[in-house]
N, C-alpha and C. Protein backbone atom coordinates (compact mmCIF):
# COMPACT_ATOMS: atom_id res chain seq x y z
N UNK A 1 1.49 27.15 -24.52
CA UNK A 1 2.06 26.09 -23.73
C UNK A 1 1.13 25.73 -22.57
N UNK A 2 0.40 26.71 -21.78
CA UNK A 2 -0.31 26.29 -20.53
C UNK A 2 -1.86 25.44 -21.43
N UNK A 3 -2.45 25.54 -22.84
CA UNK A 3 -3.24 24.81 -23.15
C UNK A 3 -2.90 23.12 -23.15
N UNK A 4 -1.69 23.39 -23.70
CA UNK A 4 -1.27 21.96 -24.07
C UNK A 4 -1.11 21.38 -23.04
N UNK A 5 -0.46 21.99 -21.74
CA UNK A 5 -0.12 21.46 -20.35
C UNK A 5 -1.36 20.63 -19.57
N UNK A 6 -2.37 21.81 -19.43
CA UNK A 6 -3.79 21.45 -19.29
C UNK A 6 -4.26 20.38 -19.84
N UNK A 7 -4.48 20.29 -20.93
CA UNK A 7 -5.18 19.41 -21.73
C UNK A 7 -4.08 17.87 -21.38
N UNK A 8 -3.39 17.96 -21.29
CA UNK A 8 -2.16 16.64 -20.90
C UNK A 8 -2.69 15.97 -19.66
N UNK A 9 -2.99 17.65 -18.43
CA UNK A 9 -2.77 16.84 -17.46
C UNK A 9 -4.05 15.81 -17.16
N UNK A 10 -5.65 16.88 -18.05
CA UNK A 10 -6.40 16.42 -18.03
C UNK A 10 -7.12 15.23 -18.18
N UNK A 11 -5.79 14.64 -19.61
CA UNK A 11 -5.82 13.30 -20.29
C UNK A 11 -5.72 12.50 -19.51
N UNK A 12 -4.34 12.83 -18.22
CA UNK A 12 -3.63 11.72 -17.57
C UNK A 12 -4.42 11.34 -16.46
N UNK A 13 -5.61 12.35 -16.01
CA UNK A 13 -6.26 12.33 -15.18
C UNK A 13 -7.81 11.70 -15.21
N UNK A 14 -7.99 11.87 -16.49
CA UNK A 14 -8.99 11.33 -17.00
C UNK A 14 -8.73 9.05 -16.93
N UNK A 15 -7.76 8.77 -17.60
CA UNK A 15 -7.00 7.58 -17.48
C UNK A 15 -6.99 6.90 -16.04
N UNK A 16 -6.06 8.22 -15.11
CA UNK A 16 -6.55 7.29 -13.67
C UNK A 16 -7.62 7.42 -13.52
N UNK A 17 -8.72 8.17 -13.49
CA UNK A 17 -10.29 7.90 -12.89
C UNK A 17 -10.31 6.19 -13.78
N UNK A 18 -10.34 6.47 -14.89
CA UNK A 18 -11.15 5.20 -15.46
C UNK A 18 -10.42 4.12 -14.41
N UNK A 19 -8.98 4.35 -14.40
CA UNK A 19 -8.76 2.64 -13.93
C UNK A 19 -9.31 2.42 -12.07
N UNK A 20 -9.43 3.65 -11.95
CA UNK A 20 -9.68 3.43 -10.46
C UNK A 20 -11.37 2.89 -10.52
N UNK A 21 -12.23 3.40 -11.37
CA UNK A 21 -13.83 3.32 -11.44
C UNK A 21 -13.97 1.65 -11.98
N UNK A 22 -13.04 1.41 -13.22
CA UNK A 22 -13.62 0.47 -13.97
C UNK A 22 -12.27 -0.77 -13.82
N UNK A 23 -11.37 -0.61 -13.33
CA UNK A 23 -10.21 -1.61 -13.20
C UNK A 23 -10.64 -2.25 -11.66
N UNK A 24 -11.03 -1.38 -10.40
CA UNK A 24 -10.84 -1.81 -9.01
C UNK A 24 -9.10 -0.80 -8.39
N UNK A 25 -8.55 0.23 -9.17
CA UNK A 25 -7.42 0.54 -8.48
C UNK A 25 -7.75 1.38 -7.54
N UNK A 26 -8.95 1.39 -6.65
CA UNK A 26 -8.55 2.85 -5.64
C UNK A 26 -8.36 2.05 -4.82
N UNK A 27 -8.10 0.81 -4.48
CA UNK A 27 -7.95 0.02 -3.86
C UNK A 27 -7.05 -1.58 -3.86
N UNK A 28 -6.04 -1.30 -3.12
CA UNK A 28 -5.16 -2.88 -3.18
C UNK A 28 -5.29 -3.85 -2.05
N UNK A 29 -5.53 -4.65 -2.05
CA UNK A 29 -5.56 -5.77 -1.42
C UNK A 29 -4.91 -6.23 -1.14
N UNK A 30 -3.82 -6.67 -2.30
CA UNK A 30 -2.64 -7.44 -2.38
C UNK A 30 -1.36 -7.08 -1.64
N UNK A 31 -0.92 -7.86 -0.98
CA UNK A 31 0.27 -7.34 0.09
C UNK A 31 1.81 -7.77 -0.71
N UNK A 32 2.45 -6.37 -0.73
CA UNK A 32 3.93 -6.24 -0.42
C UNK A 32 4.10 -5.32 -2.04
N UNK A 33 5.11 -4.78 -2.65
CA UNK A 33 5.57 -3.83 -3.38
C UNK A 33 5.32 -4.55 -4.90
N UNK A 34 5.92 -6.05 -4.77
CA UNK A 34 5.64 -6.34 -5.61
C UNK A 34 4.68 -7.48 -6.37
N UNK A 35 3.58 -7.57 -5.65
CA UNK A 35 2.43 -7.63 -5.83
C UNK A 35 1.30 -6.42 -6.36
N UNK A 36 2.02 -5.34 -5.51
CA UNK A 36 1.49 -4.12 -6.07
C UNK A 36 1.33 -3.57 -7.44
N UNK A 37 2.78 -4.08 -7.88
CA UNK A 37 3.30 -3.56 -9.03
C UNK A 37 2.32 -4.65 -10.38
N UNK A 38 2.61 -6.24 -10.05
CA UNK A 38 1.33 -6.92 -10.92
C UNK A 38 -0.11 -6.59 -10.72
N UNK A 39 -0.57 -6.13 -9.46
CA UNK A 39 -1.77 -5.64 -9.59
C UNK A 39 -1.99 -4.31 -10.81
N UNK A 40 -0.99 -3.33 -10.19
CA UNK A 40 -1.31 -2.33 -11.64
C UNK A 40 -1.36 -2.33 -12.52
N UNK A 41 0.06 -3.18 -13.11
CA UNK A 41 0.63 -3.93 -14.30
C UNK A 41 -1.17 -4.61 -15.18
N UNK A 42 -1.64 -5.23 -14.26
CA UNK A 42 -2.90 -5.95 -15.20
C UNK A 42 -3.57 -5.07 -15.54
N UNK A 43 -4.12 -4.61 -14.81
CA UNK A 43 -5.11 -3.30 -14.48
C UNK A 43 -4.78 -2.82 -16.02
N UNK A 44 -3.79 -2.06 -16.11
CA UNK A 44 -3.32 -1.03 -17.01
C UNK A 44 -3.39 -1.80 -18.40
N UNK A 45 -3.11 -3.29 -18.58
CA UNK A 45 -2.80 -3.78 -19.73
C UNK A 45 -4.60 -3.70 -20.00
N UNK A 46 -5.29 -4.61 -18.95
CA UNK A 46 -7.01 -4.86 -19.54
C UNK A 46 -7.25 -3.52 -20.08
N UNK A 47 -6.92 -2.31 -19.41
CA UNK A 47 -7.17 -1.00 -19.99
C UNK A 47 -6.96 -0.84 -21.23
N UNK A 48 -5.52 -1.19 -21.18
CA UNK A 48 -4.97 -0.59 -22.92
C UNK A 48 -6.04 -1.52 -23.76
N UNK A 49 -6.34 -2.97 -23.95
CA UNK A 49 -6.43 -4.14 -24.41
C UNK A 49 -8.36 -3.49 -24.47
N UNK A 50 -9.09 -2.91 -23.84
CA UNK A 50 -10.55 -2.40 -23.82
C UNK A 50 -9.93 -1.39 -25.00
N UNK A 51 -9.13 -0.53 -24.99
CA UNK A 51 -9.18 0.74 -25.70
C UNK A 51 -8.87 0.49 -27.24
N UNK A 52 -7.90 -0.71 -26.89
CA UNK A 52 -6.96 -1.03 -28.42
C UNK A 52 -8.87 -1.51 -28.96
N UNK A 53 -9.22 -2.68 -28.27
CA UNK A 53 -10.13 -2.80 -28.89
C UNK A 53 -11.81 -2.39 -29.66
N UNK A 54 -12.03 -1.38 -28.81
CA UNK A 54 -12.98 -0.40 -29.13
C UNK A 54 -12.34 0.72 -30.57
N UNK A 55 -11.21 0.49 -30.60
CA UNK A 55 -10.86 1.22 -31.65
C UNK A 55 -10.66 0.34 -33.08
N UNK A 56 -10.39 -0.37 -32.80
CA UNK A 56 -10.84 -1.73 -33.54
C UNK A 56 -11.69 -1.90 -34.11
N UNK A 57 -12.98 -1.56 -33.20
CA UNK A 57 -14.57 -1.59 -33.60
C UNK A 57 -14.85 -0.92 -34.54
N UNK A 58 -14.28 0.38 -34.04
CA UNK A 58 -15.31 1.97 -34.78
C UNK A 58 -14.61 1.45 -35.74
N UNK A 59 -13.56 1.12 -36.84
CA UNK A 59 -12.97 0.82 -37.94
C UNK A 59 -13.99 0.27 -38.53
């Protein structure tokens, strides 16, 4: 159980670096909660939308 835990948290941690390095999230600009929330909201989709598509590729 503590491998699998590890390796999870590692994943989830691995995910925020990328979006903070390659999205712009270590940083918001945008003022009030929910502005916040569409800032991430994009962030996270261009993410998925790079990954969906690189997997796409290797096919």
């Amino acid at each position: 159980m503590y491998h699998k835990l590890r390796n999870f948290r590692a994943g989830i941690e691995a995910g925020i670096s990328c979006l903070k390095r390659a999205y712009g999230l270590s940083r918001c600009i945008w003022k009030g909660l929910e502005h916040l929330k569409s800032y991430v909201w994009s962030a996270v989709v261009a993410h998925n939308l790079a990954v969906f598509s690189r997997l796409l590729a290797a096919r």
